[in-house]
N, C-alpha and C. Protein backbone atom coordinates (compact mmCIF):
# COMPACT_ATOMS: atom_id res chain seq x y z
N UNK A 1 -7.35 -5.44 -6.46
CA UNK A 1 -6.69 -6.72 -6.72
C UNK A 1 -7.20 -7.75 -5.71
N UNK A 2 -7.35 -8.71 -5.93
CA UNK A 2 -8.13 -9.87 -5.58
C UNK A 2 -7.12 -10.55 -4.85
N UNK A 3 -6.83 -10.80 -3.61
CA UNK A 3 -6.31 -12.32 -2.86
C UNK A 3 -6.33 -13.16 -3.12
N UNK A 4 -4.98 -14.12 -2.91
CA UNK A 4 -5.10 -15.62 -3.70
C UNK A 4 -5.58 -16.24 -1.71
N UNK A 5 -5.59 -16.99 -2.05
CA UNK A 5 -6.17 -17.83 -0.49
C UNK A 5 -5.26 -18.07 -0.08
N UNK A 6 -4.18 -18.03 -0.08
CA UNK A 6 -2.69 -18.03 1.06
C UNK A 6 -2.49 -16.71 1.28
N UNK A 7 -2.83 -15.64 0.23
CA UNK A 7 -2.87 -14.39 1.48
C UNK A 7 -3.40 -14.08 2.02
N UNK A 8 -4.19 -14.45 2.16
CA UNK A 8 -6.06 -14.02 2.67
C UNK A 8 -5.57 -14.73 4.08
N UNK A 9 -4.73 -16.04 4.13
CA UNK A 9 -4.95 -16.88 5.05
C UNK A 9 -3.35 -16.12 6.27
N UNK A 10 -2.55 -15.74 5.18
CA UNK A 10 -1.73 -15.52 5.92
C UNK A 10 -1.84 -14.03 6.33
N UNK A 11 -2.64 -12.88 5.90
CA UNK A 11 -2.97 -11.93 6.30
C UNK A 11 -3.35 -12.15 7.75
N UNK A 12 -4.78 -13.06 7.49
CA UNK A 12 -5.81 -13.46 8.99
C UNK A 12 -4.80 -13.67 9.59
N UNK A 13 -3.90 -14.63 9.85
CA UNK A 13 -3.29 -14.93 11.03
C UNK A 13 -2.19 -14.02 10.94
N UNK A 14 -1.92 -12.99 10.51
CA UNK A 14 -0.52 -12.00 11.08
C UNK A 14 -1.56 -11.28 11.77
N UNK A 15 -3.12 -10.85 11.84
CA UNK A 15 -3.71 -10.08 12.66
C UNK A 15 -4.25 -11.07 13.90
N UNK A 16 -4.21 -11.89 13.87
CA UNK A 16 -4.95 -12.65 15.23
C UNK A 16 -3.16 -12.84 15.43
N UNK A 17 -2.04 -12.95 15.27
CA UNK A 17 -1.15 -12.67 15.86
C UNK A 17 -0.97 -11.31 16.66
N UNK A 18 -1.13 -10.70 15.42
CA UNK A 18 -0.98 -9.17 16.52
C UNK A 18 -1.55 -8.98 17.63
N UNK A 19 -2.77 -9.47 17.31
CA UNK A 19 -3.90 -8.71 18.15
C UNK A 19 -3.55 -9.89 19.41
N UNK A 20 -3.11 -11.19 19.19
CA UNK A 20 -2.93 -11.96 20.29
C UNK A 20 -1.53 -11.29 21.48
N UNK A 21 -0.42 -10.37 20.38
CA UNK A 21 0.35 -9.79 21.27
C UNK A 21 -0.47 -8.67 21.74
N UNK A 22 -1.21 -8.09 21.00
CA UNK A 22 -1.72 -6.84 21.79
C UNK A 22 -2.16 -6.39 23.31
N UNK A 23 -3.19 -7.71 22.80
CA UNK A 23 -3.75 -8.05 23.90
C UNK A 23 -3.18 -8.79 25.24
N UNK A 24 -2.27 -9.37 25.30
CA UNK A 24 -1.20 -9.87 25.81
C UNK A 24 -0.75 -9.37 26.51
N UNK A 25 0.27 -8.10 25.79
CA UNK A 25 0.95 -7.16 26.07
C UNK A 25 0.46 -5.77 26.63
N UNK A 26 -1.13 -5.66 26.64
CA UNK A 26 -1.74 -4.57 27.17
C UNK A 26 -3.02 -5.32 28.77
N UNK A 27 -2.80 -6.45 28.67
CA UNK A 27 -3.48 -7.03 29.85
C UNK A 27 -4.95 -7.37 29.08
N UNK A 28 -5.30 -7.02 28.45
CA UNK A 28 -7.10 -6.83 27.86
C UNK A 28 -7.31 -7.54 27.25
N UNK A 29 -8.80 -7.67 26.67
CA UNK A 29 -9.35 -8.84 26.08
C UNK A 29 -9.69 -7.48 24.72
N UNK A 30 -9.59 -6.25 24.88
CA UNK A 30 -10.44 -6.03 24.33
C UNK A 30 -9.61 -5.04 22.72
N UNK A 31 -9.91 -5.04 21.58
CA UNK A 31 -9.36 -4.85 20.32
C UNK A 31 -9.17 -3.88 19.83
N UNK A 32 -8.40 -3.31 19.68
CA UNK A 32 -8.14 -1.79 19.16
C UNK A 32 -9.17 -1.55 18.10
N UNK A 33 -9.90 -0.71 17.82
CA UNK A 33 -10.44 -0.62 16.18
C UNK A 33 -9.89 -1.08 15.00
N UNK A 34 -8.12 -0.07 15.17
CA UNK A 34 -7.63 -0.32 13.14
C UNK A 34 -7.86 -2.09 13.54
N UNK A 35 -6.96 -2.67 14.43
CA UNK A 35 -7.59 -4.19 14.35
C UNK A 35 -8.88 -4.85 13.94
N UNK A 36 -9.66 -4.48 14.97
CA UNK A 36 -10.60 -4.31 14.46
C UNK A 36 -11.59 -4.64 12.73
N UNK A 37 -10.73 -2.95 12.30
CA UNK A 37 -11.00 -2.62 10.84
C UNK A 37 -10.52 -3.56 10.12
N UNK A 38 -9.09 -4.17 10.29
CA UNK A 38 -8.71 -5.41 9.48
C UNK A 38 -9.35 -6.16 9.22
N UNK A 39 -10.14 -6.64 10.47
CA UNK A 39 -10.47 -7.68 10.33
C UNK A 39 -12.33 -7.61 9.36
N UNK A 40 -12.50 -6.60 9.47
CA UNK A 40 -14.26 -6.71 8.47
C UNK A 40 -13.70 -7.51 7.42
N UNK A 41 -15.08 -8.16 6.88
CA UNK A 41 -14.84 -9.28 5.89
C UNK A 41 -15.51 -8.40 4.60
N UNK A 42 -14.50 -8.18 3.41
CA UNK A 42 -15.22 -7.73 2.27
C UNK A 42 -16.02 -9.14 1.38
N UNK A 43 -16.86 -8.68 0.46
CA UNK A 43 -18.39 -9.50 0.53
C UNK A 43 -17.55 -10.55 -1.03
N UNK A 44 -16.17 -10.06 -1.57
CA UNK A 44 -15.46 -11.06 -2.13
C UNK A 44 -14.60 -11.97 -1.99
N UNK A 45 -13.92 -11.69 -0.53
CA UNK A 45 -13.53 -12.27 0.37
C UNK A 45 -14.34 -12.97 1.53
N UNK A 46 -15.45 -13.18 1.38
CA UNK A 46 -16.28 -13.63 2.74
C UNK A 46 -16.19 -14.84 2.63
N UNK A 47 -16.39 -16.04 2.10
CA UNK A 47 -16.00 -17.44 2.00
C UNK A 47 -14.27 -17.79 2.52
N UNK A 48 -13.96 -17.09 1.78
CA UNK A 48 -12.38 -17.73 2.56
C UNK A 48 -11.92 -17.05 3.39
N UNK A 49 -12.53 -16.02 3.91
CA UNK A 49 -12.09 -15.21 5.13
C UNK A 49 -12.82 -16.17 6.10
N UNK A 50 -14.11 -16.46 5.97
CA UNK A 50 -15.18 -17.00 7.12
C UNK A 50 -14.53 -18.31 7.40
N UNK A 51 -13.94 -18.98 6.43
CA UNK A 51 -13.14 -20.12 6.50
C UNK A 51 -12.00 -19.97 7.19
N UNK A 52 -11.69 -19.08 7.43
CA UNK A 52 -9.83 -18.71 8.56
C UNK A 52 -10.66 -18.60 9.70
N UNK A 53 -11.49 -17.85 9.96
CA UNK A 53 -12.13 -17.41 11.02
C UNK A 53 -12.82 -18.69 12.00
N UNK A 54 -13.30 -19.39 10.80
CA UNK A 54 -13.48 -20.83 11.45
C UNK A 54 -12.73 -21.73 12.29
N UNK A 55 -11.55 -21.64 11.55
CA UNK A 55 -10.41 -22.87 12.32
C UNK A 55 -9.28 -22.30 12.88
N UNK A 56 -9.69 -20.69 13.05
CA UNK A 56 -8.85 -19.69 14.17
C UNK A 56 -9.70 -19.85 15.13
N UNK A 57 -10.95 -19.71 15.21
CA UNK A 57 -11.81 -19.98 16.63
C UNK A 57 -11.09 -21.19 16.97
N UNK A 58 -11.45 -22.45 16.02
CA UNK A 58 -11.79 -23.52 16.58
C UNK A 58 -10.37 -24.14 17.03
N UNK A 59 -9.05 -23.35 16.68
CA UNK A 59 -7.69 -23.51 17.28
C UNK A 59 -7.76 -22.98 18.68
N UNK A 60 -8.33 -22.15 18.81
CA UNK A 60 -8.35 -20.84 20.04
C UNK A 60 -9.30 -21.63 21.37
N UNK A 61 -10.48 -22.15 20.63
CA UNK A 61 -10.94 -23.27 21.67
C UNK A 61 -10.21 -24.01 21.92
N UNK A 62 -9.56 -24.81 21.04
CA UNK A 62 -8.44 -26.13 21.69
C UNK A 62 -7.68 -25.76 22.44
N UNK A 63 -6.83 -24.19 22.65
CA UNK A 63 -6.13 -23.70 23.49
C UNK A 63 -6.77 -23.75 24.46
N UNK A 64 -7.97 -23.06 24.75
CA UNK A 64 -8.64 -23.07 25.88
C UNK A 64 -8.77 -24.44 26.39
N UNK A 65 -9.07 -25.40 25.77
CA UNK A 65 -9.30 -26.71 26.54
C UNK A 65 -7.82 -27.44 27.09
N UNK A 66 -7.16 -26.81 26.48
CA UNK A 66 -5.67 -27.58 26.83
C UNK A 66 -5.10 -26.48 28.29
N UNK A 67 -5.65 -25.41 28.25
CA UNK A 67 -5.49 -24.41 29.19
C UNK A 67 -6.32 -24.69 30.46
N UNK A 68 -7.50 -25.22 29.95
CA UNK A 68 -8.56 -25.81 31.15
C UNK A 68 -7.44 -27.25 32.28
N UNK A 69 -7.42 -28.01 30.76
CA UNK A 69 -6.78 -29.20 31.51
C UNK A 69 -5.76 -28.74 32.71
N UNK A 70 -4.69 -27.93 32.01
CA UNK A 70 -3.95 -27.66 32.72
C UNK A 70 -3.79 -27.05 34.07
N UNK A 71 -5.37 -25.79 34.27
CA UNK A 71 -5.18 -25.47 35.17
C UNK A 71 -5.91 -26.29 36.08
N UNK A 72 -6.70 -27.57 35.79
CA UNK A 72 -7.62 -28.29 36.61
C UNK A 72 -5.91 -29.51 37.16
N UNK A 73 -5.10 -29.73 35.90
CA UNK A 73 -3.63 -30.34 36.64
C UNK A 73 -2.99 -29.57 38.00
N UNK A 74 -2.60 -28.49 37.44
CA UNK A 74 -2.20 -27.59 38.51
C UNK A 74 -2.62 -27.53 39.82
N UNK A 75 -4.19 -27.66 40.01
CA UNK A 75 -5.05 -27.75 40.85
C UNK A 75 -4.96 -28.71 41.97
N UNK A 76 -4.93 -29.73 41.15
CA UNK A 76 -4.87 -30.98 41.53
C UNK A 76 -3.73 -30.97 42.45
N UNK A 77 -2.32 -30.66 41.52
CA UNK A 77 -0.93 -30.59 41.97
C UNK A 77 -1.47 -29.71 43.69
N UNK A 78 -1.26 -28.61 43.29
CA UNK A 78 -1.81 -27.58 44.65
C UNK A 78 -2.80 -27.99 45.38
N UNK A 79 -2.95 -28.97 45.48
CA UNK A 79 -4.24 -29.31 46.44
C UNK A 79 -3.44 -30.80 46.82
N UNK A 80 -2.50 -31.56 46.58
CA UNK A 80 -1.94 -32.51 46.92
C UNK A 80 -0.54 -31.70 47.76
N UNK A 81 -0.14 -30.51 47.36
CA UNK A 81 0.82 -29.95 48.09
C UNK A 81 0.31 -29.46 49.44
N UNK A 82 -1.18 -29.19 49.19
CA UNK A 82 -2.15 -28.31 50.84
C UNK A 82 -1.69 -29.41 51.83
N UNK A 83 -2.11 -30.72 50.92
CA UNK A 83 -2.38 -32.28 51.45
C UNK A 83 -0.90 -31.98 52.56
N UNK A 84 -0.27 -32.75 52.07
CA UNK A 84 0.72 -32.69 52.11
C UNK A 84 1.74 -32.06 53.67
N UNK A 85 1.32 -30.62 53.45
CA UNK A 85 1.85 -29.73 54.35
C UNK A 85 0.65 -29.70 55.61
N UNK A 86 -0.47 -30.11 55.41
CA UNK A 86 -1.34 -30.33 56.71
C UNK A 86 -1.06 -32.14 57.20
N UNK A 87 -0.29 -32.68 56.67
CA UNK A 87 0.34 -33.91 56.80
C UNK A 87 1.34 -34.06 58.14
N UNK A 88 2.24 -33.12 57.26
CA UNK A 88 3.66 -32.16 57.65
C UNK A 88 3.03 -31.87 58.91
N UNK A 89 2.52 -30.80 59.20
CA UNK A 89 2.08 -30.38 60.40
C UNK A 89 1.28 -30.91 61.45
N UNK A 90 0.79 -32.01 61.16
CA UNK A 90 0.07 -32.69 62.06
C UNK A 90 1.35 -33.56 62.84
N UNK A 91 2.35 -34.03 62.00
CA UNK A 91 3.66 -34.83 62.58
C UNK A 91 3.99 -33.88 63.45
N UNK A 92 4.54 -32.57 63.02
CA UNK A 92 5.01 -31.49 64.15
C UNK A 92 4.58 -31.56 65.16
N UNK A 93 2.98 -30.88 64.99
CA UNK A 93 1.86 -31.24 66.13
C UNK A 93 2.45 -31.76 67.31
N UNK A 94 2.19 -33.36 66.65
CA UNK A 94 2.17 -34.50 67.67
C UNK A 94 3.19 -34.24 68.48
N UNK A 95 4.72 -34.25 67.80
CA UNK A 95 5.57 -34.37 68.29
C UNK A 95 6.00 -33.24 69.81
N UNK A 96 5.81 -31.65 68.99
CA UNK A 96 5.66 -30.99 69.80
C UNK A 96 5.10 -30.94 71.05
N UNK A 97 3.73 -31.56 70.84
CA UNK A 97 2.56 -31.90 71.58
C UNK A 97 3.26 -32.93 72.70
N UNK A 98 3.77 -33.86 72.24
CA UNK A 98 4.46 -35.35 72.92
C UNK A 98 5.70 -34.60 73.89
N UNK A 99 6.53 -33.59 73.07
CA UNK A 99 7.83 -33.42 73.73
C UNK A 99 8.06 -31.85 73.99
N UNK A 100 7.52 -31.23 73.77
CA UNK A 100 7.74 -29.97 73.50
C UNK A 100 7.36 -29.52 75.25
N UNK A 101 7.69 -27.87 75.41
CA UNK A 101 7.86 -27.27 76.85
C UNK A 101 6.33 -26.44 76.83
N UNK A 102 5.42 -26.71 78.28
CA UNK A 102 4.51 -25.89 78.57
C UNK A 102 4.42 -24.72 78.52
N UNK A 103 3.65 -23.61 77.90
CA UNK A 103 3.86 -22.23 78.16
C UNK A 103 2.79 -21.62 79.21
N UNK A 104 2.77 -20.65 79.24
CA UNK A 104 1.82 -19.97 80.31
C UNK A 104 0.43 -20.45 80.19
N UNK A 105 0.02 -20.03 79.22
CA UNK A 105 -1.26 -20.69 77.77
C UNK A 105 -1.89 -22.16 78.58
N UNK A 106 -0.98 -22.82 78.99
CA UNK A 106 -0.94 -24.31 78.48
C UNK A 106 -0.56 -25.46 77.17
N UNK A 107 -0.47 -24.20 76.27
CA UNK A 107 0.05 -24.99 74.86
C UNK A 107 1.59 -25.16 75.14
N UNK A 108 2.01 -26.36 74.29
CA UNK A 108 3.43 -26.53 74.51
C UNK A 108 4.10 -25.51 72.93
N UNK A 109 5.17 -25.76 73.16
CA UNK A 109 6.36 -25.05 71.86
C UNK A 109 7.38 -26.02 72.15
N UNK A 110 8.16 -25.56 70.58
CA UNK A 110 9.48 -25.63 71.21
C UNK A 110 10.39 -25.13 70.56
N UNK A 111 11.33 -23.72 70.51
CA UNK A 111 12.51 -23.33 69.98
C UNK A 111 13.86 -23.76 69.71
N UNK A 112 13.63 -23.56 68.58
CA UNK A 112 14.74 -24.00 67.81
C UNK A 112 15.82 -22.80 67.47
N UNK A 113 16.79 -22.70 66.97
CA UNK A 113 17.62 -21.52 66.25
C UNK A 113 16.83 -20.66 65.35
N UNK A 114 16.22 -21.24 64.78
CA UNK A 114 15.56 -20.46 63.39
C UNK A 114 14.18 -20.05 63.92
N UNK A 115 13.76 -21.06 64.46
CA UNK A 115 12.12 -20.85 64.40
C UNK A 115 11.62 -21.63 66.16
N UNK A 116 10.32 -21.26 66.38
CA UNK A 116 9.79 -21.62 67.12
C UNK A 116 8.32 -21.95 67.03
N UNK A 117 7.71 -23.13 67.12
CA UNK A 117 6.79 -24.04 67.06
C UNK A 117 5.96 -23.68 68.31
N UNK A 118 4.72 -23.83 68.21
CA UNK A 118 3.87 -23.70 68.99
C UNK A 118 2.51 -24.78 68.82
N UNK A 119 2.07 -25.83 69.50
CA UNK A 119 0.74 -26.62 69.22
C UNK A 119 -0.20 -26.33 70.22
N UNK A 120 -1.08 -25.67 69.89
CA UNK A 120 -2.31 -25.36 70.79
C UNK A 120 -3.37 -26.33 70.32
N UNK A 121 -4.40 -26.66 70.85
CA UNK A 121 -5.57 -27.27 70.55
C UNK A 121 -6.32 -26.52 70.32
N UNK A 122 -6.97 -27.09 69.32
CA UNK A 122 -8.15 -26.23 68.18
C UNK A 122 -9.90 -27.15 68.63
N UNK A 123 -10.36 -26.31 68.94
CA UNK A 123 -11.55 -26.58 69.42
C UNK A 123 -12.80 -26.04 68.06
N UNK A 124 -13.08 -27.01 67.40
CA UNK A 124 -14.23 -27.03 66.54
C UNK A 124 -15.70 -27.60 66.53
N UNK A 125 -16.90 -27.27 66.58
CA UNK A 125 -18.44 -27.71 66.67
C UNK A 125 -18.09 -28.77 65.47
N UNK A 126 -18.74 -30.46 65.57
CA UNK A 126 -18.94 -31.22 65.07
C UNK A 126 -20.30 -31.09 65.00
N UNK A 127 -21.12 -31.23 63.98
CA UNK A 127 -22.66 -31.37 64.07
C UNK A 127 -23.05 -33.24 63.67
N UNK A 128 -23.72 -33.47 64.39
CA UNK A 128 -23.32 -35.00 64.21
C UNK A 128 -24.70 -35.16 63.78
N UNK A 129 -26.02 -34.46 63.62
CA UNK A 129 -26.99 -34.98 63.06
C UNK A 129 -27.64 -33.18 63.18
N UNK A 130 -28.16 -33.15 62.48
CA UNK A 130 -28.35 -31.56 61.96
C UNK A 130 -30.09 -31.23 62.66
N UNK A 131 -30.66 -32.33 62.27
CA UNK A 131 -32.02 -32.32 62.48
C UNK A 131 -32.40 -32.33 64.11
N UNK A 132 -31.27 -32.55 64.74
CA UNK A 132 -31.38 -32.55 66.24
C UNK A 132 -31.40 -31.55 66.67
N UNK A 133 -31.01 -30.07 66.00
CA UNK A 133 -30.08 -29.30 66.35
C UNK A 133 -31.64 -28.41 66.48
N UNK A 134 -31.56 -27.53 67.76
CA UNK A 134 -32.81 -26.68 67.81
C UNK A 134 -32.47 -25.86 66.95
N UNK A 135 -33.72 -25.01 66.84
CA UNK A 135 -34.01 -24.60 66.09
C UNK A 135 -33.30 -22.82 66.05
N UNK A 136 -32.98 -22.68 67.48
CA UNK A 136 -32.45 -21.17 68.39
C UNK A 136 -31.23 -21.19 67.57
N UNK A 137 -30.93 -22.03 67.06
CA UNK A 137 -29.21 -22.15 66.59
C UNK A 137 -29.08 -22.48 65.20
N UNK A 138 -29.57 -21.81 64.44
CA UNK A 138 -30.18 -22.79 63.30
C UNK A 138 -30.50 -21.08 62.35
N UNK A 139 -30.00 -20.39 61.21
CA UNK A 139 -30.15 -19.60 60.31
C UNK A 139 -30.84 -20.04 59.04
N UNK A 140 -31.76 -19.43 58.63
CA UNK A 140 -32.46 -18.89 57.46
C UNK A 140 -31.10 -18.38 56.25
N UNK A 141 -30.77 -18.65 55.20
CA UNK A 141 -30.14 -18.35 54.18
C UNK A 141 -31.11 -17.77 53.37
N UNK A 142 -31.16 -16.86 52.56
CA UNK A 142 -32.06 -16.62 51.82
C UNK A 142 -30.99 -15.82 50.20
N UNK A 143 -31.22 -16.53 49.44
CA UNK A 143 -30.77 -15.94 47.69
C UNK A 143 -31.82 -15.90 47.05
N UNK A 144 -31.33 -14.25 46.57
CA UNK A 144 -32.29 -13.58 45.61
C UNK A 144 -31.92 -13.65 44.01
N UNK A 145 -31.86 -14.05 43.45
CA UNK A 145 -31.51 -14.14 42.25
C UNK A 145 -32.83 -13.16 41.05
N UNK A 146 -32.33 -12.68 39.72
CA UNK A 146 -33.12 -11.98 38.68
C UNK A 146 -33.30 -12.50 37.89
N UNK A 147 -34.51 -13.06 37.39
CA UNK A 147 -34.86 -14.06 36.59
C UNK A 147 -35.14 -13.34 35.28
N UNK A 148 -33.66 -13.41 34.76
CA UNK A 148 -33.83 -12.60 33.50
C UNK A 148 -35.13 -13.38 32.07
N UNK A 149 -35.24 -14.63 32.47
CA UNK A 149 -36.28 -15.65 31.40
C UNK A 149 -37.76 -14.24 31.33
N UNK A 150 -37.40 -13.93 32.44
CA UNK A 150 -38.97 -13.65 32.79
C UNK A 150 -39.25 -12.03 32.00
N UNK A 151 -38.02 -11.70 32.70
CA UNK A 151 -37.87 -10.08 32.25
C UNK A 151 -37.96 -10.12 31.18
N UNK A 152 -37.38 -11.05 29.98
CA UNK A 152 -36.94 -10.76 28.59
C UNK A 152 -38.01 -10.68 28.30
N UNK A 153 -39.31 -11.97 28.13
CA UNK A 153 -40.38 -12.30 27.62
C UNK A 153 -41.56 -10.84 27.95
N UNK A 154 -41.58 -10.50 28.95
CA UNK A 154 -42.25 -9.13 30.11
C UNK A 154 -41.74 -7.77 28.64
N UNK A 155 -40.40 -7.60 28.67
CA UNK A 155 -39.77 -6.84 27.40
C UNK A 155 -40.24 -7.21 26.22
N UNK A 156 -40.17 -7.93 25.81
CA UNK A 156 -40.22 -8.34 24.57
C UNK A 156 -42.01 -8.14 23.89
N UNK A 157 -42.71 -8.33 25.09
CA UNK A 157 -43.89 -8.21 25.16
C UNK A 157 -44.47 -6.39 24.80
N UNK A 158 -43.78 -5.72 24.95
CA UNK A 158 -43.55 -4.19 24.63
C UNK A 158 -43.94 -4.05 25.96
N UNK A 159 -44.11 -4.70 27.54
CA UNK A 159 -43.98 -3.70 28.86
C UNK A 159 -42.79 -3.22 29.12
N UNK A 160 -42.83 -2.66 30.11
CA UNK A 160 -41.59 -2.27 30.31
C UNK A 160 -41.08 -2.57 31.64
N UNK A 161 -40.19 -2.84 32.54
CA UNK A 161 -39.60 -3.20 33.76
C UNK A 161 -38.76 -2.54 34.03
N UNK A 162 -38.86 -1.66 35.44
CA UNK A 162 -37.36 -0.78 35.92
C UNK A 162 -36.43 -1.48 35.84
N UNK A 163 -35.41 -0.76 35.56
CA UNK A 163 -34.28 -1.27 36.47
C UNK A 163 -33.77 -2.51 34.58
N UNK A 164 -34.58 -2.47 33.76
CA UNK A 164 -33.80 -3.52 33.17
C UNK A 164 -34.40 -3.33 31.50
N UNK A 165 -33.90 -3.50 30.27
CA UNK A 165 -33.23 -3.39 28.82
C UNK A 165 -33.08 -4.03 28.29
N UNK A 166 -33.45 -4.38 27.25
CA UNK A 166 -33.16 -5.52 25.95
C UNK A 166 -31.73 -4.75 25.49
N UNK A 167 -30.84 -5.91 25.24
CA UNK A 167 -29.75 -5.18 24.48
C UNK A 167 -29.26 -5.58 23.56
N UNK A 168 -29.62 -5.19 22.06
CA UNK A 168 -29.48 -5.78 20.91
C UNK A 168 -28.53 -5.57 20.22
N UNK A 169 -27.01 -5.26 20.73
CA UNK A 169 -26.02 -4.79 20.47
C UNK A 169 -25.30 -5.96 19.75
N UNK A 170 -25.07 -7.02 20.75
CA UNK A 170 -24.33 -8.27 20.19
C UNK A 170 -25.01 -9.14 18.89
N UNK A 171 -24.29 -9.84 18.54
CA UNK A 171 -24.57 -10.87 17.80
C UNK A 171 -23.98 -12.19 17.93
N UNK A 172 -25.02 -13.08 18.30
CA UNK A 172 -24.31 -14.35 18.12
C UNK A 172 -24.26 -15.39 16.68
N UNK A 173 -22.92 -15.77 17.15
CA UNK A 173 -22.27 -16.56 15.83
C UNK A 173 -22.19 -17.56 16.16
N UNK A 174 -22.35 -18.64 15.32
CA UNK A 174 -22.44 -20.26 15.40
C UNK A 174 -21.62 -21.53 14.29
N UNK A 175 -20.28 -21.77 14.62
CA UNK A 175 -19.89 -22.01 13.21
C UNK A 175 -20.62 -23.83 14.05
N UNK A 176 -20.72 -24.43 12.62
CA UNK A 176 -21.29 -26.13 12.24
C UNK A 176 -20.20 -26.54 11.56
């Protein structure tokens, strides 16, 4: 028996539901088979299946971009709260610094009931022009990176290269 296109449509999405709790609910990205199996497209169903599949991706991206925004908001938020509390603490600082009692150290404190404050001075290298800087003091960085461009073409060529595999397992898909 043949699917009318509202079941076809409402099938697809009770399985990208499931599979969205599945996955959810098991931590993973990754799909059980019978899921899986649901989801193969039979070759009389392939037009209006490929058509759910289309604007289930292309919903699933918009999540992602609304998920991006959000965590680049969040970010933002948490990085105005860092602000903020190194704000906070520089007032302490001072104050401590201004009024607070000498310790053995030389740094001052000062105790309170709850808590006790301490401002020491933080001694950090400013480099004020880099090129001045000899050379005795001065590190080599070096990144190695695998230039897979190279390997593929080297493969593909029928040589062969340790250590590395063509892997023709995936397939990429491209909806327009």
């Amino acid at each position: 028996m043949k699917k009318s296109l509202f079941e076809i449509n409402e099938s697809i999405l009770e399985i990208f539901d499931t599979i969205e709790a599945y996955c959810t609910e098991h931590e993973t990205d990754v799909i059980p088979d019978d899921l899986v199996n649901q989801l193969q497209i039979s070759e009389s169903e392939m037009s209006d299946k490929l058509e759910k599949y289309f604007f289930a991706i292309k919903e699933m991206k918009g999540q992602i971009d609304t998920i991006k925004q959000h965590v680049a908001s969040m970010n933002a938020k948490r990085k105005a709260i860092e602000n903020r509390i190194e704000t906070l603490k520089g007032f302490v600082g001072h104050s401590v610094n201004m009024f607070g009692t000498e310790n053995k150290t030389g740094n001052k404190f000062f105790k309170g009931d709850l808590f006790k404050v301490t401002a020491s001075k933080s001694t950090a290298v400013q480099i004020l022009d880099e090129a001045l800087i000899p050379d005795e003091y001065k590190r080599e960085v070096v990144t190695v990176r695998v230039d897979k461009t190279a390997i593929k073409k080297v493969l593909q060529s029928g040589a062969s290269v340790d250590g590395a595999a063509i892997d023709s397992s995936k397939l990429n898909v491209t909806f327009r």
